[in-house]
N, C-alpha and C. Protein backbone atom coordinates (compact mmCIF):
# COMPACT_ATOMS: atom_id res chain seq x y z
N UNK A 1 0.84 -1.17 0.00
CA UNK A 1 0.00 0.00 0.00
C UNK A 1 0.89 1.24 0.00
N UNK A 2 0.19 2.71 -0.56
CA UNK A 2 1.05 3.51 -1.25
C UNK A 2 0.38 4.62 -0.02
N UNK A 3 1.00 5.58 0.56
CA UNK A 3 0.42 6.78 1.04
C UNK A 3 0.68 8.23 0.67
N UNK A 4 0.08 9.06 0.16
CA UNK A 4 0.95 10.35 0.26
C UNK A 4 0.14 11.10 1.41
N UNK A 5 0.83 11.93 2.02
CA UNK A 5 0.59 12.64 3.42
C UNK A 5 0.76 14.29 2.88
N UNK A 6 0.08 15.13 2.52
CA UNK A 6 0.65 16.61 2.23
C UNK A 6 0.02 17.78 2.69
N UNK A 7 0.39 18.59 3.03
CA UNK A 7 0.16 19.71 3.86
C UNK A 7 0.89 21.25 3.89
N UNK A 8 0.78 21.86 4.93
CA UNK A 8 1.35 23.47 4.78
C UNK A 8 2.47 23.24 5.77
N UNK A 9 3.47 23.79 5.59
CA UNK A 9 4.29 23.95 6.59
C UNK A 9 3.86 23.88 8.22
N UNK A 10 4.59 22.85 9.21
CA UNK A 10 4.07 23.04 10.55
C UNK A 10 2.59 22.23 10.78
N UNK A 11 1.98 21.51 9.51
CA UNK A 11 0.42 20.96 9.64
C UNK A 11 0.52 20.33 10.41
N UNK A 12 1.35 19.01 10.98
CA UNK A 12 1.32 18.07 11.37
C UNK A 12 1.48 17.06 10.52
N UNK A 13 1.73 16.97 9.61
CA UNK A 13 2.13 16.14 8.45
C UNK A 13 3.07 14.98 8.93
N UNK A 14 3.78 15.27 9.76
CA UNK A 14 5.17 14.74 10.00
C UNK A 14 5.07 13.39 10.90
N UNK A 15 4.33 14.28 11.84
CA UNK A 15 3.79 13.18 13.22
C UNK A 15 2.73 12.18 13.02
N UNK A 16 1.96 13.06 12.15
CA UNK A 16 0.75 11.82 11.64
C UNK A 16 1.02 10.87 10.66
N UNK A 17 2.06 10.91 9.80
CA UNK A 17 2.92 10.13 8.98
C UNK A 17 3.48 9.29 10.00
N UNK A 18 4.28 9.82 11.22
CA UNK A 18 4.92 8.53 11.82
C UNK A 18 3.80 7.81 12.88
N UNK A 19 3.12 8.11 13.18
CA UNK A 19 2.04 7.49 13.94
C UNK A 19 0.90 6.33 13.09
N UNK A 20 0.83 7.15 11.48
CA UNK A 20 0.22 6.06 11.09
C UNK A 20 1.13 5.08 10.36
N UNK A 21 2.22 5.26 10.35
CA UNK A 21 3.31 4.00 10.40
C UNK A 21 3.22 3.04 11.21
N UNK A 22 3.36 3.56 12.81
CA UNK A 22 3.11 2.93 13.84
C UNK A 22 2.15 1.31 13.25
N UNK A 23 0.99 2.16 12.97
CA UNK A 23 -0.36 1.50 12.95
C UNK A 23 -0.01 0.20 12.15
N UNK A 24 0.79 0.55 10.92
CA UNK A 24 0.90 -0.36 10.09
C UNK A 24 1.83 -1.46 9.99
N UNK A 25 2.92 -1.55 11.15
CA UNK A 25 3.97 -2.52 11.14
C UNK A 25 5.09 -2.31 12.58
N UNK A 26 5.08 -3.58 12.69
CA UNK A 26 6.22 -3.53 14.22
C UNK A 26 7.14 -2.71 13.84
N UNK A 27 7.56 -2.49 12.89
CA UNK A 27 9.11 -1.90 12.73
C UNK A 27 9.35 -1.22 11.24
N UNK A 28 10.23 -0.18 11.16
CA UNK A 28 10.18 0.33 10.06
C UNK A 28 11.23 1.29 9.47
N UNK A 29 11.36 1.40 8.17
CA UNK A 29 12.47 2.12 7.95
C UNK A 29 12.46 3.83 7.48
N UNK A 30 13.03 4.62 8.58
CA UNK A 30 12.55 5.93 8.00
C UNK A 30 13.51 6.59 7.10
N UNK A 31 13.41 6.86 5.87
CA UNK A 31 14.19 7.52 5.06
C UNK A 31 14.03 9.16 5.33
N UNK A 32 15.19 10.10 6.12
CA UNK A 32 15.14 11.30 6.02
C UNK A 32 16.07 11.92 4.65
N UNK A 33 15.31 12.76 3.93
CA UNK A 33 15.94 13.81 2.87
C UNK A 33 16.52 14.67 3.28
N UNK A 34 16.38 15.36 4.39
CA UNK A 34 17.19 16.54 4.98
C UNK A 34 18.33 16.81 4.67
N UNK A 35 19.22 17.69 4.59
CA UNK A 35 20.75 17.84 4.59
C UNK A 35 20.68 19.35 5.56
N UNK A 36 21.63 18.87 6.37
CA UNK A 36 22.03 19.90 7.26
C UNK A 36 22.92 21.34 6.54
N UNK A 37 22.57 22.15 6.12
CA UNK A 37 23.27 23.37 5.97
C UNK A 37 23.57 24.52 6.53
N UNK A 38 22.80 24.37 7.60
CA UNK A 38 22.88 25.52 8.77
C UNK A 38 22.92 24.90 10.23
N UNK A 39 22.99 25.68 10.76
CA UNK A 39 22.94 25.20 12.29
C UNK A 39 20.92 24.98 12.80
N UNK A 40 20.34 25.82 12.11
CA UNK A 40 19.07 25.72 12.80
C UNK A 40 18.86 24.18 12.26
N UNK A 41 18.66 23.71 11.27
CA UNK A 41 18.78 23.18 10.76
C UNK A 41 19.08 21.56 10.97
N UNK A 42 20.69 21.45 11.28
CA UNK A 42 21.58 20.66 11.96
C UNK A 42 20.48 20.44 13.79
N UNK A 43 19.74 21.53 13.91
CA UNK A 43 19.42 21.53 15.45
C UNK A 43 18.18 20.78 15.08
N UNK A 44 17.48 20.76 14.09
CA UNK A 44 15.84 20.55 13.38
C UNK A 44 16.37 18.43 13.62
N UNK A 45 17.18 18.00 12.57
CA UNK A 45 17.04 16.90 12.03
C UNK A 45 17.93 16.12 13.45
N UNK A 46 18.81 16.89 14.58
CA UNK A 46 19.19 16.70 15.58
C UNK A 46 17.84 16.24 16.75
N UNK A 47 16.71 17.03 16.36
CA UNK A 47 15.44 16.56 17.31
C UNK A 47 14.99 15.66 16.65
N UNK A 48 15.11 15.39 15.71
CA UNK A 48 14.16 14.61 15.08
C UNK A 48 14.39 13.22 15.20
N UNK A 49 15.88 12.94 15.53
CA UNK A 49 16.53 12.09 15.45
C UNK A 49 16.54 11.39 17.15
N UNK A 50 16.48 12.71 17.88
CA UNK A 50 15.84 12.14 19.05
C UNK A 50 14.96 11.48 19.45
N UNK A 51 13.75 12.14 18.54
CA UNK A 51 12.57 11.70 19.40
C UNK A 51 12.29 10.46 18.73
N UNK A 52 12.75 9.75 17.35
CA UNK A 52 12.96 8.73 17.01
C UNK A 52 13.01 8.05 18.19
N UNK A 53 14.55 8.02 18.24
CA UNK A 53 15.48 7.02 19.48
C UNK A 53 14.60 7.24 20.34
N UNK A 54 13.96 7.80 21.38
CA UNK A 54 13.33 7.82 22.31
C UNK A 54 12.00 7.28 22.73
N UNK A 55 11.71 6.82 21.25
CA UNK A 55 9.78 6.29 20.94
C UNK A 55 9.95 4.71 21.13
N UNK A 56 9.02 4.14 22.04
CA UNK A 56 9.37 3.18 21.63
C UNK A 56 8.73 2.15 20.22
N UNK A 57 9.09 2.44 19.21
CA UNK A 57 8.82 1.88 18.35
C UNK A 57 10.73 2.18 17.41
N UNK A 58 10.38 0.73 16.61
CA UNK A 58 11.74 0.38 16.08
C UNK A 58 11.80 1.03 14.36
N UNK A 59 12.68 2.51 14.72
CA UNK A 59 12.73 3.05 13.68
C UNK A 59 14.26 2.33 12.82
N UNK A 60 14.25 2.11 11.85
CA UNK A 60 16.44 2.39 11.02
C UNK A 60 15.75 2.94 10.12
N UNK A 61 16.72 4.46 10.73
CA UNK A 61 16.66 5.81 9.64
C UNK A 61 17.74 5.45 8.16
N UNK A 62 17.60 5.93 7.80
CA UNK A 62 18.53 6.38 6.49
C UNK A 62 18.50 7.13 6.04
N UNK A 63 19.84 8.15 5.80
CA UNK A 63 19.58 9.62 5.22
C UNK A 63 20.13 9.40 3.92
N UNK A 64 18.94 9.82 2.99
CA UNK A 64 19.08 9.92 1.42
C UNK A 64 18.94 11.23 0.87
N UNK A 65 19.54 12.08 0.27
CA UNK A 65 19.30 13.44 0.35
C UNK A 65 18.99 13.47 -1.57
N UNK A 66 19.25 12.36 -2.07
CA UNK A 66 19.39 12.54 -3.82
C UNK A 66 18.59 11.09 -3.78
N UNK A 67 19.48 10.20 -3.61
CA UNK A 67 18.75 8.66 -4.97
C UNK A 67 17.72 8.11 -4.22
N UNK A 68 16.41 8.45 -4.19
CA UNK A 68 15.63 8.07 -3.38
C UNK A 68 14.77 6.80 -4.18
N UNK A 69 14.64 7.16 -5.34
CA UNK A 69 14.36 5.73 -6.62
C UNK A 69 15.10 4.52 -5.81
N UNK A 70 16.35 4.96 -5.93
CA UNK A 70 17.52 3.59 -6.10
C UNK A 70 17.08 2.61 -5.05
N UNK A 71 17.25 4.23 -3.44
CA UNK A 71 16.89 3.21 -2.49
C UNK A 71 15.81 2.57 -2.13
N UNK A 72 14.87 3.04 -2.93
CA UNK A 72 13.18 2.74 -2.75
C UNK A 72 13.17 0.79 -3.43
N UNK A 73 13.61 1.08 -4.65
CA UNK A 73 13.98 -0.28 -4.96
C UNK A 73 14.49 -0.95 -4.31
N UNK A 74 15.38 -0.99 -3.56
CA UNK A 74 16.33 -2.08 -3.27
C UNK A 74 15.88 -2.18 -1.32
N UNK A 75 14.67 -1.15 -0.96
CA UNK A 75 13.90 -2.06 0.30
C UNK A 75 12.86 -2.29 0.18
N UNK A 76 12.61 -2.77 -1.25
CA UNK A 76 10.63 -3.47 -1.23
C UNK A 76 10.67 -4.97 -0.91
N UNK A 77 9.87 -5.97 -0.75
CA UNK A 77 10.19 -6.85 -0.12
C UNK A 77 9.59 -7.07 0.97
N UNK A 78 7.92 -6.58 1.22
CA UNK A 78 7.23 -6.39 2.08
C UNK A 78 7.57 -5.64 3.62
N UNK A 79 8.73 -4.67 3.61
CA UNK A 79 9.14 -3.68 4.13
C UNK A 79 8.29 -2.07 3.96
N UNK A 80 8.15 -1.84 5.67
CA UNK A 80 7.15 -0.58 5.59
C UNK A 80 8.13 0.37 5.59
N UNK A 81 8.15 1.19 4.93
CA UNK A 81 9.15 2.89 5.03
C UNK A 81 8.32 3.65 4.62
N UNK A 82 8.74 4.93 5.82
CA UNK A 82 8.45 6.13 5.92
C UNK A 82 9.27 7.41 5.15
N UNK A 83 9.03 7.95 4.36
CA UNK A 83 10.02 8.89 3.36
C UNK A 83 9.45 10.19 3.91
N UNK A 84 10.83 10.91 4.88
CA UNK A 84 10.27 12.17 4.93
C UNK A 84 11.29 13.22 4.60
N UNK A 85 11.03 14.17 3.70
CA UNK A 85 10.02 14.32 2.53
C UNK A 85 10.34 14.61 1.51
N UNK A 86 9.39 14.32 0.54
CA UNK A 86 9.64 14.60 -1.14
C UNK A 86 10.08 15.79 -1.04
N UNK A 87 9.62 17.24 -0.86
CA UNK A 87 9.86 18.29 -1.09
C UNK A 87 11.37 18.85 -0.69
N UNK A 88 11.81 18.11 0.60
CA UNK A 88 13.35 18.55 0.76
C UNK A 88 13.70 17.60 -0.37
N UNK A 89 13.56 16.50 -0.97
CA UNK A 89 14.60 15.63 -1.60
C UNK A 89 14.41 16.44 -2.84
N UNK A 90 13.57 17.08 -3.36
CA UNK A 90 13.35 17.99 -4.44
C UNK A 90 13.84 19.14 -4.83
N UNK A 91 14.12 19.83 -3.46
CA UNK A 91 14.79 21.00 -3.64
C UNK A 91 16.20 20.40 -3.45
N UNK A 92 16.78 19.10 -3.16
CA UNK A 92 18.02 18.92 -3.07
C UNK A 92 18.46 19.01 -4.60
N UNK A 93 17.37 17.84 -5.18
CA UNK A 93 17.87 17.62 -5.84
C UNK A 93 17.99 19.14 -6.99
N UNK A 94 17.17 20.58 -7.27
CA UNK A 94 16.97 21.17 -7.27
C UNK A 94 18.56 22.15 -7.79
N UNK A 95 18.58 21.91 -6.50
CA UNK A 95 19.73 22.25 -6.18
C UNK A 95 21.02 21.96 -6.55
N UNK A 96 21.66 20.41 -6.56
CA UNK A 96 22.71 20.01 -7.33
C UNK A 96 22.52 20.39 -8.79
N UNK A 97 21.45 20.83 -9.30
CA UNK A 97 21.69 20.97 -10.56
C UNK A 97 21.19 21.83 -11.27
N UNK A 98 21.33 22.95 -10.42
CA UNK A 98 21.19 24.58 -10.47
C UNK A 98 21.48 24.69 -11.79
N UNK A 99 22.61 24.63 -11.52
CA UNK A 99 23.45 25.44 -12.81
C UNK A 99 23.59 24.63 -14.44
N UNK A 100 22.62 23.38 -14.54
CA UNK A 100 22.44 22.82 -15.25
C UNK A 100 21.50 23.35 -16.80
N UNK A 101 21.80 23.86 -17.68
CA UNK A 101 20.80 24.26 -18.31
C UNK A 101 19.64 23.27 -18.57
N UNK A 102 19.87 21.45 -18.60
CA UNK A 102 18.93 21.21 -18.50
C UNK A 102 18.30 20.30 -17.03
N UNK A 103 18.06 21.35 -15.80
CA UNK A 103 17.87 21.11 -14.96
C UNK A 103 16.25 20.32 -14.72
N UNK A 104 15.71 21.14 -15.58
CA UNK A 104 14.08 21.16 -15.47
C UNK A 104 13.98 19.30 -16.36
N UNK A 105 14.58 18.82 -17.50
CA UNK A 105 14.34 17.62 -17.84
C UNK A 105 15.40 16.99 -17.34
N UNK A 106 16.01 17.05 -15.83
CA UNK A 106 16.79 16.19 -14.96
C UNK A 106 15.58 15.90 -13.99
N UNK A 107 15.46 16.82 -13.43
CA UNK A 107 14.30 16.80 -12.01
C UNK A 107 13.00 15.60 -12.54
N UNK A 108 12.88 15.91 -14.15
CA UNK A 108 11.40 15.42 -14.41
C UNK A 108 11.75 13.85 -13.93
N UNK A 109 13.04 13.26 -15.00
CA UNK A 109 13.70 12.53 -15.13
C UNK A 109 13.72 11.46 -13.43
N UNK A 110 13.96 12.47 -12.93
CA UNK A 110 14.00 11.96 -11.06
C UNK A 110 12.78 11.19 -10.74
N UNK A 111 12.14 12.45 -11.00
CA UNK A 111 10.27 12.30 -10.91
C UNK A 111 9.76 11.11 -11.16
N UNK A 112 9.89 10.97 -12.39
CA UNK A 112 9.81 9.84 -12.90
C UNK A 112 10.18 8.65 -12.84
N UNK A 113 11.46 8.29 -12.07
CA UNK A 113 12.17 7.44 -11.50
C UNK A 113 11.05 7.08 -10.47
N UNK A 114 11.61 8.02 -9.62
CA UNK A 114 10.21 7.68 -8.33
C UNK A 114 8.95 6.77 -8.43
N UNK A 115 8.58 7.91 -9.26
CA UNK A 115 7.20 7.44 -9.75
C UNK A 115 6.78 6.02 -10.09
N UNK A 116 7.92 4.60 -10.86
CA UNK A 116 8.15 4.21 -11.04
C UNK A 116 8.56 3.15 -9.99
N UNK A 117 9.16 3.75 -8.53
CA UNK A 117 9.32 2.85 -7.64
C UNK A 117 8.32 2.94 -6.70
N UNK A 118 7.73 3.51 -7.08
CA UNK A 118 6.32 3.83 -6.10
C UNK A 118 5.97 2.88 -6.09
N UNK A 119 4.71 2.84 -7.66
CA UNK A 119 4.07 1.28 -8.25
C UNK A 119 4.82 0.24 -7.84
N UNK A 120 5.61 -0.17 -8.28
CA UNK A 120 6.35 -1.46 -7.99
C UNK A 120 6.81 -1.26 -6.56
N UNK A 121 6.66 -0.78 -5.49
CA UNK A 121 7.08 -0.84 -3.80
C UNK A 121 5.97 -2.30 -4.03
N UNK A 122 6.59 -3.05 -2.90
CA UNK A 122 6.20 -4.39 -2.73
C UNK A 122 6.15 -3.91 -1.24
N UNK A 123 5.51 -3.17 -0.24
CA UNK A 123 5.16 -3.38 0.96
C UNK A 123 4.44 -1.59 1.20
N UNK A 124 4.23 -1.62 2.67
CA UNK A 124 3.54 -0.22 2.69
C UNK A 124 4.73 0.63 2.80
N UNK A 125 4.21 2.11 2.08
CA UNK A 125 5.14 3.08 1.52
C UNK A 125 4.34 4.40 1.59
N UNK A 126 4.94 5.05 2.85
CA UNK A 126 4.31 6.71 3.55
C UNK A 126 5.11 7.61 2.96
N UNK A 127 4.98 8.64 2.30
CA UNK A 127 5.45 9.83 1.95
C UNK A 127 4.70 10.90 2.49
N UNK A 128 5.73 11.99 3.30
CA UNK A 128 5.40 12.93 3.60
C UNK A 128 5.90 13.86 2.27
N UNK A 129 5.15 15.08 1.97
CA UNK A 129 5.55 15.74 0.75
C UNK A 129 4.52 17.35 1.73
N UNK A 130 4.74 18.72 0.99
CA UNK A 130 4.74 19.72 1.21
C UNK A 130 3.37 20.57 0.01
N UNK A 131 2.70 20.89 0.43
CA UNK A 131 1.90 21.57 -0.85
C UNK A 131 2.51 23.38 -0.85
N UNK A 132 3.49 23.81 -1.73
CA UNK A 132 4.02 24.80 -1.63
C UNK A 132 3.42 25.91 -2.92
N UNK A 133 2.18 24.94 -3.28
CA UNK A 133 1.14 26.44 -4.36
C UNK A 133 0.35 27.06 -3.57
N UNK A 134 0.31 27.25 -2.62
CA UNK A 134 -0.93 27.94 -2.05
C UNK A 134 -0.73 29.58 -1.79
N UNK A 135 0.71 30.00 -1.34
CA UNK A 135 1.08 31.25 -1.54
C UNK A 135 0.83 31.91 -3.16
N UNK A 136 2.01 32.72 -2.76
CA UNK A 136 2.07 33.97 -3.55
C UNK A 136 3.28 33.27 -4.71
N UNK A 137 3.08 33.90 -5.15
CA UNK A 137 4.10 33.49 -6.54
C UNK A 137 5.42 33.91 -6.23
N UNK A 138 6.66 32.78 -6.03
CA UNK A 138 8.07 33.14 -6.19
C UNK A 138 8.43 34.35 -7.15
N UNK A 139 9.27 35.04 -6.35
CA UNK A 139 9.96 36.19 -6.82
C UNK A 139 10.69 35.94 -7.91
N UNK A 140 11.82 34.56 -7.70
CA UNK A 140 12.57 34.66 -8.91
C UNK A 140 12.24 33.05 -9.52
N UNK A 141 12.74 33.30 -10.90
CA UNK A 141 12.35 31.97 -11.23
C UNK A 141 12.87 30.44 -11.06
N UNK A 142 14.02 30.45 -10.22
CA UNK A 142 14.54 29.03 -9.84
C UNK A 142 12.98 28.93 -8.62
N UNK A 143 12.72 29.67 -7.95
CA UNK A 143 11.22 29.23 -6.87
C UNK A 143 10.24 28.97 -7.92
N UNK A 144 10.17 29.83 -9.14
CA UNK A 144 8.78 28.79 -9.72
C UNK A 144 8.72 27.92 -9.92
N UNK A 145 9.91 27.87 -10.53
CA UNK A 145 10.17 26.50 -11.28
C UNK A 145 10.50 24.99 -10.21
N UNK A 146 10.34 25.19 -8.66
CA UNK A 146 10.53 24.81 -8.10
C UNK A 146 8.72 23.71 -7.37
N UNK A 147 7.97 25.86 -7.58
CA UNK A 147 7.14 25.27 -6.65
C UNK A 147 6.09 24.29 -7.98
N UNK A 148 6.40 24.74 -9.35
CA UNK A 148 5.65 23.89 -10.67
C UNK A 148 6.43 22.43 -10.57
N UNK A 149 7.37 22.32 -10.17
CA UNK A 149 7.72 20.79 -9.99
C UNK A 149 7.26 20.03 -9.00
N UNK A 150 7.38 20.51 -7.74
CA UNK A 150 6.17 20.14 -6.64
C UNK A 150 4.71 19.79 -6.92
N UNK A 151 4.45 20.63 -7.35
CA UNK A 151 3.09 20.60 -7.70
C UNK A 151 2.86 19.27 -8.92
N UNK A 152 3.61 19.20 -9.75
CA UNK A 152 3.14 18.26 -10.82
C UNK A 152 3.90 16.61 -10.34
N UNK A 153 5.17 16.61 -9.40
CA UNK A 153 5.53 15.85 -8.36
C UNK A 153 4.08 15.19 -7.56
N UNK A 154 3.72 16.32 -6.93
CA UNK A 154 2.73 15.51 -5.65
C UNK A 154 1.32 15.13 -6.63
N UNK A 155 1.07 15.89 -7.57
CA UNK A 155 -0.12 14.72 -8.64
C UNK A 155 0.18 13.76 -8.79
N UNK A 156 1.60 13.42 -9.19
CA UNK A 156 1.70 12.21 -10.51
C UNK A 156 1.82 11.21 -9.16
N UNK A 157 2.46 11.66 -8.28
CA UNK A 157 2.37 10.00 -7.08
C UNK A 157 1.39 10.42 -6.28
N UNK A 158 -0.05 11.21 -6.45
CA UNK A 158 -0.73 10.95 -5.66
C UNK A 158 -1.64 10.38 -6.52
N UNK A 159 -1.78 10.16 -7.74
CA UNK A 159 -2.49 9.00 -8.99
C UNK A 159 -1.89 7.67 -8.73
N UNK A 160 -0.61 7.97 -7.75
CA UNK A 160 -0.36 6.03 -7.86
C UNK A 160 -0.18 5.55 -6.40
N UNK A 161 -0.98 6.35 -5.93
CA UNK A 161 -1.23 6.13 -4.11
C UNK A 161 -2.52 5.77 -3.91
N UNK A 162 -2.54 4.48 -2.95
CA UNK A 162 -3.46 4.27 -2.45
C UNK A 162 -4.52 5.03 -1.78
N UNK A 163 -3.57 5.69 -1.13
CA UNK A 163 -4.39 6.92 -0.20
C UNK A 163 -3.58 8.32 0.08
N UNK A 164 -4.30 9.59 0.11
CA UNK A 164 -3.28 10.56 0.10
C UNK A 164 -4.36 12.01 0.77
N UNK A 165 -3.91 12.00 2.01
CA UNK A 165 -4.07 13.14 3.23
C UNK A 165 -3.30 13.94 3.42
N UNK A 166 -4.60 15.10 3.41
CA UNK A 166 -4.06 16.51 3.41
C UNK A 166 -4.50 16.72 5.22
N UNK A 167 -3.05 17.43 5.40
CA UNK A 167 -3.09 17.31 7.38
C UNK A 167 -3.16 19.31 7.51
N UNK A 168 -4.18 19.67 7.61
CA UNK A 168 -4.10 20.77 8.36
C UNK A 168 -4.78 21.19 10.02
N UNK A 169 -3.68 21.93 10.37
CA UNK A 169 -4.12 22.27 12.25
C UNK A 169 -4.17 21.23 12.50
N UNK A 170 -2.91 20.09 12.46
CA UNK A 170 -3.12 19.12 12.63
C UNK A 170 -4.17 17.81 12.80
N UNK A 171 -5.00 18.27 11.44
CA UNK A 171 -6.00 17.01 11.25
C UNK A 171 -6.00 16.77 10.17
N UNK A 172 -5.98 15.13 9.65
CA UNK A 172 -5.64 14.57 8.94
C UNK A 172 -7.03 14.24 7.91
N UNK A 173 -7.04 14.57 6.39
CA UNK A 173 -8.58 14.32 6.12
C UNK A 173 -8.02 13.04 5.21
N UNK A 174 -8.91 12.53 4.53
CA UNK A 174 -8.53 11.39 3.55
C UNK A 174 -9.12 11.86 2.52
N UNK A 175 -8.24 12.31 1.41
CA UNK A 175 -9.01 12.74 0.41
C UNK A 175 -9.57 11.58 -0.59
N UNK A 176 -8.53 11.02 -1.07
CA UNK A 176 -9.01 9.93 -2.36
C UNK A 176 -10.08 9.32 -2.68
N UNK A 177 -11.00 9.06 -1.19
CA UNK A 177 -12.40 8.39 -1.19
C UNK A 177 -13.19 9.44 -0.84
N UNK A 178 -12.61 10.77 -1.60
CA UNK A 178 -13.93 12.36 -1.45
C UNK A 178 -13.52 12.37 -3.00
N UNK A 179 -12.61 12.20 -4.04
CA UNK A 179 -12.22 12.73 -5.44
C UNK A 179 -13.65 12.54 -5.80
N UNK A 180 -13.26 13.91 -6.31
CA UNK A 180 -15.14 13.94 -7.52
C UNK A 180 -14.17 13.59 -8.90
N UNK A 181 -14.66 12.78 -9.70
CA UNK A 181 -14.05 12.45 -10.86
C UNK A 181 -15.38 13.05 -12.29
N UNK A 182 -14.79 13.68 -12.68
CA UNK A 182 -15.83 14.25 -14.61
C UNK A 182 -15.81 12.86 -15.21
């Protein structure tokens, strides 16, 4: 089974992703995207990492900040993982390849990878991901082009998800069994 989890910054996205992990298996593997570049930062994925260790439930993290395809493949096998989140692994990837003129058919390229290990995951598979259209329009255009990849990102794997909740003020709705379909 496939989940996507997406929300506004601060929704609760995060916690209700690992709680309904909980639900779904003794033990599990959490893939963090994060990369530390600052100290707030370094202090963010430093708690996070705590309150892991401290729960009792049996997390093995793995920090993947780029090949998240590769590793998605190589733990299906009726293994539950938690991926948190698309949107940092997006702007990572984003990022390594700034200066790429063809950045925009690299990212898709990624996308698509994913997309790809989604379907074929052979066990349950939580993604936390970010809905970053709801503001105002980026100033410059590496943010549009950022928040238009997001956006066409969290469609294409929320068409190949079982189920996919939008968490605001920390409450979790289930959309997929509300889709009005034409």
């Amino acid at each position: 089974m496939s989940i996507l989890i997406t929300g506004g910054a601060r929704s609760g996205k995060s916690t209700f992703a690992e709680k309904l992990t909980m639900t779904l298996a003794a033990r599990a593997v959490y893939i963090a995207t994060g990369q530390a570049f600052d100290q707030e930062m370094e202090e963010r994925i430093a708690l996070h990492q705590l309150q892991r260790s401290e729960s009792d439930y049996s997390w093995e993290t793995i920090e993947e900040p780029l090949h998240l395809a590769s590793l998605l493949d190589g733990l299906s096998g009726g293994r539950t993982v938690l991926v948190d989140c698309l949107t940092l692994w997006l702007s990572n990837l984003l990022l390594s390849v700034e200066k790429d003129k063809n950045r925009q058919e690299i990212i898709e390229r990624e996308i698509s990878l994913l997309e790809q290990s989604v379907m074929s995951f052979n066990g349950n598979l939580i993604m936390v991901t970010n809905e970053v259209g709801n503001g105002i329009v980026p100033e410059y255009s590496l943010g549009r082009l950022y928040r238009d990849l997001a956006g066409r990102m969290n469609q294409r794997l929320a068409r190949q998800c079982n189920q996919v909740f939008l968490v605001t003020a920390g409450i979790p709705i289930e959309l997929k069994t509300r889709e009005y379909i034409l």
